[in-house]
N, C-alpha and C. Protein backbone atom coordinates (compact mmCIF):
# COMPACT_ATOMS: atom_id res chain seq x y z
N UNK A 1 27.68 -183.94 -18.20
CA UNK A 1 27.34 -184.14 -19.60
C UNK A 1 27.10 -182.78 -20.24
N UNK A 2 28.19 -183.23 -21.20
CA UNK A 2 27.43 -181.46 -21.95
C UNK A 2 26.27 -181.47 -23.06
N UNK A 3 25.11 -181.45 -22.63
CA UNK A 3 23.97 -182.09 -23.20
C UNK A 3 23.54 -180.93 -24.76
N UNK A 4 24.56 -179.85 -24.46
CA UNK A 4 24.78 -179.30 -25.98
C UNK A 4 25.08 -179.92 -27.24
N UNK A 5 26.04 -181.02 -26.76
CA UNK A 5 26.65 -181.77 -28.27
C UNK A 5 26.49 -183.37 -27.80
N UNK A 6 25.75 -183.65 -26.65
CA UNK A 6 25.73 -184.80 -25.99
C UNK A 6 26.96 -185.75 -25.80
N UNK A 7 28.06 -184.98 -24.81
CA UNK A 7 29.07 -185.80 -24.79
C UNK A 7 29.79 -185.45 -23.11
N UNK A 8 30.06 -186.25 -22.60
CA UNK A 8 30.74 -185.66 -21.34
C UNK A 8 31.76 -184.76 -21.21
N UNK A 9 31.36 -184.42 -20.09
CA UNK A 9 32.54 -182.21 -19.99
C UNK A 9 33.67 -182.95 -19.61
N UNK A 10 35.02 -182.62 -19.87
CA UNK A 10 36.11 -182.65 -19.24
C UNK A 10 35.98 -183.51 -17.78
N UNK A 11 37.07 -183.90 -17.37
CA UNK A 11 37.15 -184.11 -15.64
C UNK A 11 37.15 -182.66 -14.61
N UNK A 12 37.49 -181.62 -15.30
CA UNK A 12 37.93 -180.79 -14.60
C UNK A 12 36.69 -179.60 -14.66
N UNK A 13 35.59 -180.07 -15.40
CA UNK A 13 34.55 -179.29 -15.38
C UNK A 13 33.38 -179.69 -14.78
N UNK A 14 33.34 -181.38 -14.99
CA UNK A 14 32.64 -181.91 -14.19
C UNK A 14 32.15 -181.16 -12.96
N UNK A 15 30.49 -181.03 -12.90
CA UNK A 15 30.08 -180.56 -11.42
C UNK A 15 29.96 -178.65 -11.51
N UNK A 16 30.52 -178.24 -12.55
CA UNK A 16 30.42 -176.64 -12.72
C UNK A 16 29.20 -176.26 -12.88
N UNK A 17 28.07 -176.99 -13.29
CA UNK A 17 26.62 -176.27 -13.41
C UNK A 17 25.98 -177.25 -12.51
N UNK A 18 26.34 -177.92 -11.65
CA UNK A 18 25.68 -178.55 -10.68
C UNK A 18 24.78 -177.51 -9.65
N UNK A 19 23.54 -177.49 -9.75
CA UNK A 19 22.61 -176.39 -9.22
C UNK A 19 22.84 -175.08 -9.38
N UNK A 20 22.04 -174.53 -8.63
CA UNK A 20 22.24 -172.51 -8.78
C UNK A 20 23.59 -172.02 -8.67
N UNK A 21 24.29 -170.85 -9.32
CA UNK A 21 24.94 -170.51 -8.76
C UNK A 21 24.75 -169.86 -7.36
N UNK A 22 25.92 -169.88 -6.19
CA UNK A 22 25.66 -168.87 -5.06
C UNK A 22 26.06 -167.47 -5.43
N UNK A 23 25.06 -166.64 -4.99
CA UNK A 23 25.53 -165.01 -5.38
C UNK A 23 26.12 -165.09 -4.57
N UNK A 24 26.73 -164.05 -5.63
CA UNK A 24 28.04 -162.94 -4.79
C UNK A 24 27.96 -161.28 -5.30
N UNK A 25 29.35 -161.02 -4.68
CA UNK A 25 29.70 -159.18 -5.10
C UNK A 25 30.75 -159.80 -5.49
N UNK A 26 31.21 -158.86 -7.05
CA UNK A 26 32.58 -158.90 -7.52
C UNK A 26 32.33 -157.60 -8.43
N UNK A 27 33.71 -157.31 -8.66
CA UNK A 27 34.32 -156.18 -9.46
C UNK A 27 35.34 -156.64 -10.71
N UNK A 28 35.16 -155.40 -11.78
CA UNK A 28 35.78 -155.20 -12.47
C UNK A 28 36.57 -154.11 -12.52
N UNK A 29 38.21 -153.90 -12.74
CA UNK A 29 38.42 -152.66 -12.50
C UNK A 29 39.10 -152.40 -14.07
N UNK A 30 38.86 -150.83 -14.87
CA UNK A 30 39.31 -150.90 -15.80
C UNK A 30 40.03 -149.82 -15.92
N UNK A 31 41.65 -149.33 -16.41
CA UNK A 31 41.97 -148.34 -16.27
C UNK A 31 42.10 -147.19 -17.76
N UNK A 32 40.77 -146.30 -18.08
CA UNK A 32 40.76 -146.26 -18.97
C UNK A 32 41.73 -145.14 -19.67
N UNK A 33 42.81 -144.78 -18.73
CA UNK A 33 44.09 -144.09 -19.24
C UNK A 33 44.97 -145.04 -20.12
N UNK A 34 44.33 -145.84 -19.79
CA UNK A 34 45.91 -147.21 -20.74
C UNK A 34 44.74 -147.77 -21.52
N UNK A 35 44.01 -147.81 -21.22
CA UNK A 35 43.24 -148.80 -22.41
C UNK A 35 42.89 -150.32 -21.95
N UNK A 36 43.63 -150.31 -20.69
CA UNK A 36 43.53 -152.27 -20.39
C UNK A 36 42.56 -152.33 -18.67
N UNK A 37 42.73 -153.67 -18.64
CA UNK A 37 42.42 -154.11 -17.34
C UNK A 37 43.41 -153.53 -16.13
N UNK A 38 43.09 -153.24 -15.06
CA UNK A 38 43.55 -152.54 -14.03
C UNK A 38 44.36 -154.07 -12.92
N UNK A 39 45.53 -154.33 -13.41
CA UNK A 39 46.13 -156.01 -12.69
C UNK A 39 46.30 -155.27 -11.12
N UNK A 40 46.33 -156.38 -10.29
CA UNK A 40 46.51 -155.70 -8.76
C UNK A 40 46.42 -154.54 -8.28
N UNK A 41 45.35 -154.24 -8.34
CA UNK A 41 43.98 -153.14 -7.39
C UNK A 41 43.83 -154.13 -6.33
N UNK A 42 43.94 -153.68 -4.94
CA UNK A 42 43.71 -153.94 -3.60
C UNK A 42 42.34 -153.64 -3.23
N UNK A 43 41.47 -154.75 -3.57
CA UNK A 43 40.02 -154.33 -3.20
C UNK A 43 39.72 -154.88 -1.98
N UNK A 44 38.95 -154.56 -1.00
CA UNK A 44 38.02 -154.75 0.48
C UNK A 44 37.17 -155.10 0.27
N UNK A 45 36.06 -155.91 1.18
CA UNK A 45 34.75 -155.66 1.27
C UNK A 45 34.54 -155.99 2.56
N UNK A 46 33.91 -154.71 2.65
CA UNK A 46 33.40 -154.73 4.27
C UNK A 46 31.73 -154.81 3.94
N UNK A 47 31.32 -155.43 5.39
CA UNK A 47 29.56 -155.30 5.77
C UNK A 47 29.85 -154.27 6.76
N UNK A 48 28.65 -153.48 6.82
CA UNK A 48 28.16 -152.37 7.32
C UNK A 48 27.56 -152.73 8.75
N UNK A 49 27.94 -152.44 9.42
CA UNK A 49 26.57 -152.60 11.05
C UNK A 49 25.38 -151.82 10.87
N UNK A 50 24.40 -152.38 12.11
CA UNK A 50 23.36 -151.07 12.18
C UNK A 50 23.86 -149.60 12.36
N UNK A 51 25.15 -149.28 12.97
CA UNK A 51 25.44 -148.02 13.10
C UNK A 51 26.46 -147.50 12.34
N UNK A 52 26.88 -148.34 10.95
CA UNK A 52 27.34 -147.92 9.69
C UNK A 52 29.11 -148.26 9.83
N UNK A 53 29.21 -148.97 11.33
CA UNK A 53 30.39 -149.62 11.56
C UNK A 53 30.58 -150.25 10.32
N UNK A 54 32.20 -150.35 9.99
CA UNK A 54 32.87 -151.82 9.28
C UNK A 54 33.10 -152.84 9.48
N UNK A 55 33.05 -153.57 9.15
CA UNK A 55 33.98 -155.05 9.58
C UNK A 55 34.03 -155.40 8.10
N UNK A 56 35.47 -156.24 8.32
CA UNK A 56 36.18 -156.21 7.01
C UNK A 56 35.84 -157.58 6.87
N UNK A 57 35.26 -157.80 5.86
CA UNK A 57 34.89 -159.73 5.48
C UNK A 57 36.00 -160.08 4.56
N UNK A 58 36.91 -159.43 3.54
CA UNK A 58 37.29 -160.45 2.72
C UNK A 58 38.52 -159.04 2.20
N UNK A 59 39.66 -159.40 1.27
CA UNK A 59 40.19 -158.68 0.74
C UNK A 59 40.84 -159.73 -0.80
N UNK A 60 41.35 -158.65 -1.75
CA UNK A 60 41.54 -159.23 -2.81
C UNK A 60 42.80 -158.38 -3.82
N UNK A 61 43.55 -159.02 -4.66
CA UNK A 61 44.20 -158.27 -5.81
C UNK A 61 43.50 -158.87 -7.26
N UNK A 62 43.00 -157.74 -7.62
CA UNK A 62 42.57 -158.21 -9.03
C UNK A 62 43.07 -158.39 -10.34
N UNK A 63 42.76 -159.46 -10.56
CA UNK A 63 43.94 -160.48 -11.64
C UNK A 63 43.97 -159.88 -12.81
N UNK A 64 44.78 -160.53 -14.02
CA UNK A 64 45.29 -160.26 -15.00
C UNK A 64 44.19 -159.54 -15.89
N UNK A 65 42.91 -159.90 -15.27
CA UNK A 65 41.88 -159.03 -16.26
C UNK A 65 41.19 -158.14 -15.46
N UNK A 66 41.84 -157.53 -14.61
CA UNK A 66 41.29 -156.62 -13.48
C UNK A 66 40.03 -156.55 -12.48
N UNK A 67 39.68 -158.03 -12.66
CA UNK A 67 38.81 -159.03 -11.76
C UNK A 67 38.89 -159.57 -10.58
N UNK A 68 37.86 -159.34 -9.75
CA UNK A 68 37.94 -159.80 -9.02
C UNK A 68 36.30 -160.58 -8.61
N UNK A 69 36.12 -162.19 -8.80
CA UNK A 69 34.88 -162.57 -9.47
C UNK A 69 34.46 -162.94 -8.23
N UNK A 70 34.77 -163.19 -6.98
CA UNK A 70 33.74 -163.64 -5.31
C UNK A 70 34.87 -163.01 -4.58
N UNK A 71 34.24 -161.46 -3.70
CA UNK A 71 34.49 -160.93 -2.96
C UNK A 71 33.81 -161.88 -1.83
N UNK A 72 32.72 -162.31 -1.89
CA UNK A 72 32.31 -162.45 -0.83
C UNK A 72 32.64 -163.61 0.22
N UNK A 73 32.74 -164.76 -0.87
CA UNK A 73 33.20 -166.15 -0.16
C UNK A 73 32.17 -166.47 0.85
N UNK A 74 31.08 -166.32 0.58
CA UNK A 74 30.20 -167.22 1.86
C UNK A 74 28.88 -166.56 1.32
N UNK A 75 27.76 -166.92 2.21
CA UNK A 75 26.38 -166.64 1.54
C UNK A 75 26.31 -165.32 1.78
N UNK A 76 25.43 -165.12 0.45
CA UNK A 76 25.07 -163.11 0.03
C UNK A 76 23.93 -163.11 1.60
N UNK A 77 24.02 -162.34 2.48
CA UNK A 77 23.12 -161.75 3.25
C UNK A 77 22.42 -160.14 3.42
N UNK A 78 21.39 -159.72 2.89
CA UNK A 78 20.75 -158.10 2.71
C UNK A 78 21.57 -157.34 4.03
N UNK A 79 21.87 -155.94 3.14
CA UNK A 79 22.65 -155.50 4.21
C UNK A 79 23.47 -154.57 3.28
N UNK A 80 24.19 -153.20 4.34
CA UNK A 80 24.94 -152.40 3.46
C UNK A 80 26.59 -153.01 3.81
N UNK A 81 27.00 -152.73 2.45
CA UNK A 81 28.79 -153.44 1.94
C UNK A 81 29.09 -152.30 1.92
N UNK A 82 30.61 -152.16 1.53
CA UNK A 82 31.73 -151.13 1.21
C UNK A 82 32.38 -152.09 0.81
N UNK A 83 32.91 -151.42 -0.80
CA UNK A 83 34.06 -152.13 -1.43
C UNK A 83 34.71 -151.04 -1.62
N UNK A 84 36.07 -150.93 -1.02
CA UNK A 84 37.36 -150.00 -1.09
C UNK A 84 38.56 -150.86 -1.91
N UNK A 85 38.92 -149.66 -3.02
CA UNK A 85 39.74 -149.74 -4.20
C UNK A 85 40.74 -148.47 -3.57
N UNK A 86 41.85 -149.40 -3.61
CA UNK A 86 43.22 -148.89 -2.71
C UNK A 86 44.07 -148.68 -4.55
N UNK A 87 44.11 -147.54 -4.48
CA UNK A 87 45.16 -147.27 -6.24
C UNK A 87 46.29 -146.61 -5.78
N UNK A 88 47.20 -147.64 -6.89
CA UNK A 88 48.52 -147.38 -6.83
C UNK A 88 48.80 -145.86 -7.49
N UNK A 89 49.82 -145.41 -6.61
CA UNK A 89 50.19 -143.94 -6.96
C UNK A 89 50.75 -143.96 -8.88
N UNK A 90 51.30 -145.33 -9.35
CA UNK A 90 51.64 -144.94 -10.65
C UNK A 90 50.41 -145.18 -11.73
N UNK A 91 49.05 -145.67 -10.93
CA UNK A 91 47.66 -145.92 -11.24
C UNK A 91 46.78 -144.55 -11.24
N UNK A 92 47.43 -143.64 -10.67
CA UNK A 92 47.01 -141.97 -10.28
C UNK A 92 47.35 -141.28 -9.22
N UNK A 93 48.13 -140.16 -10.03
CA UNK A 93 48.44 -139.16 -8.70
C UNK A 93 47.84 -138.29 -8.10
N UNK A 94 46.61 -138.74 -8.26
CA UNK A 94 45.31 -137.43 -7.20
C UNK A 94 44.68 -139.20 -6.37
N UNK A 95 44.02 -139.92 -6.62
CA UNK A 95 43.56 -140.59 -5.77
C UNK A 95 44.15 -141.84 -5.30
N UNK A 96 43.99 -141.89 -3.88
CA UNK A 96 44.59 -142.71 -3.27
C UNK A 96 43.72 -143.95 -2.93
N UNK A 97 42.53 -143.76 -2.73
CA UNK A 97 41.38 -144.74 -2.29
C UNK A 97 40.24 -144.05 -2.65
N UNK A 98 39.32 -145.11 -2.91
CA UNK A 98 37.87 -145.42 -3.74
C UNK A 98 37.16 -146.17 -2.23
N UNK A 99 35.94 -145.46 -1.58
CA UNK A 99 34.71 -146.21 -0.95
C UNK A 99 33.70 -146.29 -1.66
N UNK A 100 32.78 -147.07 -1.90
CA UNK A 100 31.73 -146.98 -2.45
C UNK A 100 31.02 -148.07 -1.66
N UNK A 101 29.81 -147.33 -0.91
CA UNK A 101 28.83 -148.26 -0.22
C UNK A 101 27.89 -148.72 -1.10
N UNK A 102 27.42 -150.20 -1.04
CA UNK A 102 25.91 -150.59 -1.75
C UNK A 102 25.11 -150.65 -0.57
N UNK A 103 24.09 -150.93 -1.10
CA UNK A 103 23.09 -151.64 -0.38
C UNK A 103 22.38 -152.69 -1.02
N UNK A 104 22.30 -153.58 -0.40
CA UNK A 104 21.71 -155.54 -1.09
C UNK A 104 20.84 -155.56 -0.70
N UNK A 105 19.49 -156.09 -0.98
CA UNK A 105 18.25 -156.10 -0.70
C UNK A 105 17.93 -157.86 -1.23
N UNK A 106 18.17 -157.66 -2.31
CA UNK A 106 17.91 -159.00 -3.26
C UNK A 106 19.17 -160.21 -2.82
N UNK A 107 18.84 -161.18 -2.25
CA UNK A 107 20.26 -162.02 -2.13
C UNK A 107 19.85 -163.54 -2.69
N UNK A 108 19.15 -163.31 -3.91
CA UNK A 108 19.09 -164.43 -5.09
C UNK A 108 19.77 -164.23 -5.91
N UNK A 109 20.38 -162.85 -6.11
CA UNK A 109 21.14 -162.38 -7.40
C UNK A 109 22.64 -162.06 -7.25
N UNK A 110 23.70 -162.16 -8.06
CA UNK A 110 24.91 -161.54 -7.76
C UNK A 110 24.86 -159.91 -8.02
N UNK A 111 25.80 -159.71 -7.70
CA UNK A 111 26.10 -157.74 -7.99
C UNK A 111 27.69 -158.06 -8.36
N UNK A 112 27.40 -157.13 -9.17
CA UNK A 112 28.74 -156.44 -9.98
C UNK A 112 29.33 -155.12 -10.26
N UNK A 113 30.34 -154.96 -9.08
CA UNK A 113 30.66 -153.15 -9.15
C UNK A 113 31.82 -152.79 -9.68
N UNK A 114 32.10 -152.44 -10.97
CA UNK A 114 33.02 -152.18 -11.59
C UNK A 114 33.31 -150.88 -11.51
N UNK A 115 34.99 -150.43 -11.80
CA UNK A 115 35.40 -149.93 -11.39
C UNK A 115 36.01 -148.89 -12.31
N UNK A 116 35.92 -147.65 -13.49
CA UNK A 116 36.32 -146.87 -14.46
C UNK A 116 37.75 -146.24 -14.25
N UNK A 117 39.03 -146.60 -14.05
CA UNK A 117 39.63 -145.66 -13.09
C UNK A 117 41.00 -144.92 -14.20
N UNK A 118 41.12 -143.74 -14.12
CA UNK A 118 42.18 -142.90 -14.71
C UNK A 118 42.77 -141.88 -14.14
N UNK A 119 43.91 -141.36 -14.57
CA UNK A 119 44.51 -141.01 -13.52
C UNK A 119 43.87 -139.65 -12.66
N UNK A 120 42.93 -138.71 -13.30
CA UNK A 120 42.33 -137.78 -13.10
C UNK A 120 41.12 -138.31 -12.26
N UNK A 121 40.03 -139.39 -12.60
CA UNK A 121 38.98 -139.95 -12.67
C UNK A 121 38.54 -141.32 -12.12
N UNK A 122 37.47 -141.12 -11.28
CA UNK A 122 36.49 -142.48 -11.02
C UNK A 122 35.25 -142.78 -11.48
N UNK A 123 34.74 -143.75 -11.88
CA UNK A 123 33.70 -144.04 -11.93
C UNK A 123 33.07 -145.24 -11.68
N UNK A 124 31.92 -145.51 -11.31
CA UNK A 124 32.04 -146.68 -10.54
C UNK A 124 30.02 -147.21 -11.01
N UNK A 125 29.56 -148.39 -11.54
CA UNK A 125 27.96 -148.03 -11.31
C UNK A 125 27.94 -149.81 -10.91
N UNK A 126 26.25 -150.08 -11.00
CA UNK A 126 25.97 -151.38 -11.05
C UNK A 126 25.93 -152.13 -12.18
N UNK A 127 26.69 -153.14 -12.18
CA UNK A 127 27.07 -153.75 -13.51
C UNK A 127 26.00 -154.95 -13.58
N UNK A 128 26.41 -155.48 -14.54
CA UNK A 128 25.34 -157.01 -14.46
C UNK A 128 26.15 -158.18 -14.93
């Protein structure tokens, strides 16, 4: 029910605010040499071990709006990630790959690590 205008949601929305959302990690990637969304960026996300090992949990191409909205696909657990942004050579001819480790502490909340990218340039912070 969409208790905004008091009338039932679609069939196909039905069940979309059914309890909390589950957090996650997702990215935005934006390429600000062109002005647009960054389409198929090859993003990773790895969890970290105690001894800063990888293991690769999930991989992704980010869609038409340079999104990529659940890296994680399963429950957020505290702990250090790496999300690696693999850029195409006609995306920039100095960088080839982007690591950027977090660290999660909070796993009630999602995280959002977007991604600034030009052909000279990265930038990368915590989004909301």
């Amino acid at each position: 029910m969409d208790e905004s205008v008091g009338r039932p949601l679609p069939a196909g929305l039905q069940g979309l605010n059914d309890g909390p959302a589950r957090p996650t990690i997702s990215t935005h990637v934006l390429d600000t040499g062109t002005g647009r969304p960054a389409e198929g960026i090859h993003v990773t996300l790895w969890r970290l071990d105690a001894e800063g090992k990888p293991g690769r949990m999930t991989q992704a191409l980010t869609d038409g709006e340079g999104r990529v909205r659940d890296l994680l696909e399963r429950p957020l657990v505290a702990g250090e990630y790496r999300l690696e942004f693999r850029v195409p050579d006609d995306r920039s001819p100095f960088f080839g790959r982007l690591a950027v480790d977090v660290r999660i502490s909070d796993t009630a909340r999602s995280y959002h690590v977007p991604l600034l990218l030009s052909p000279f340039g990265l930038s990368t912070y915590r989004g909301s």
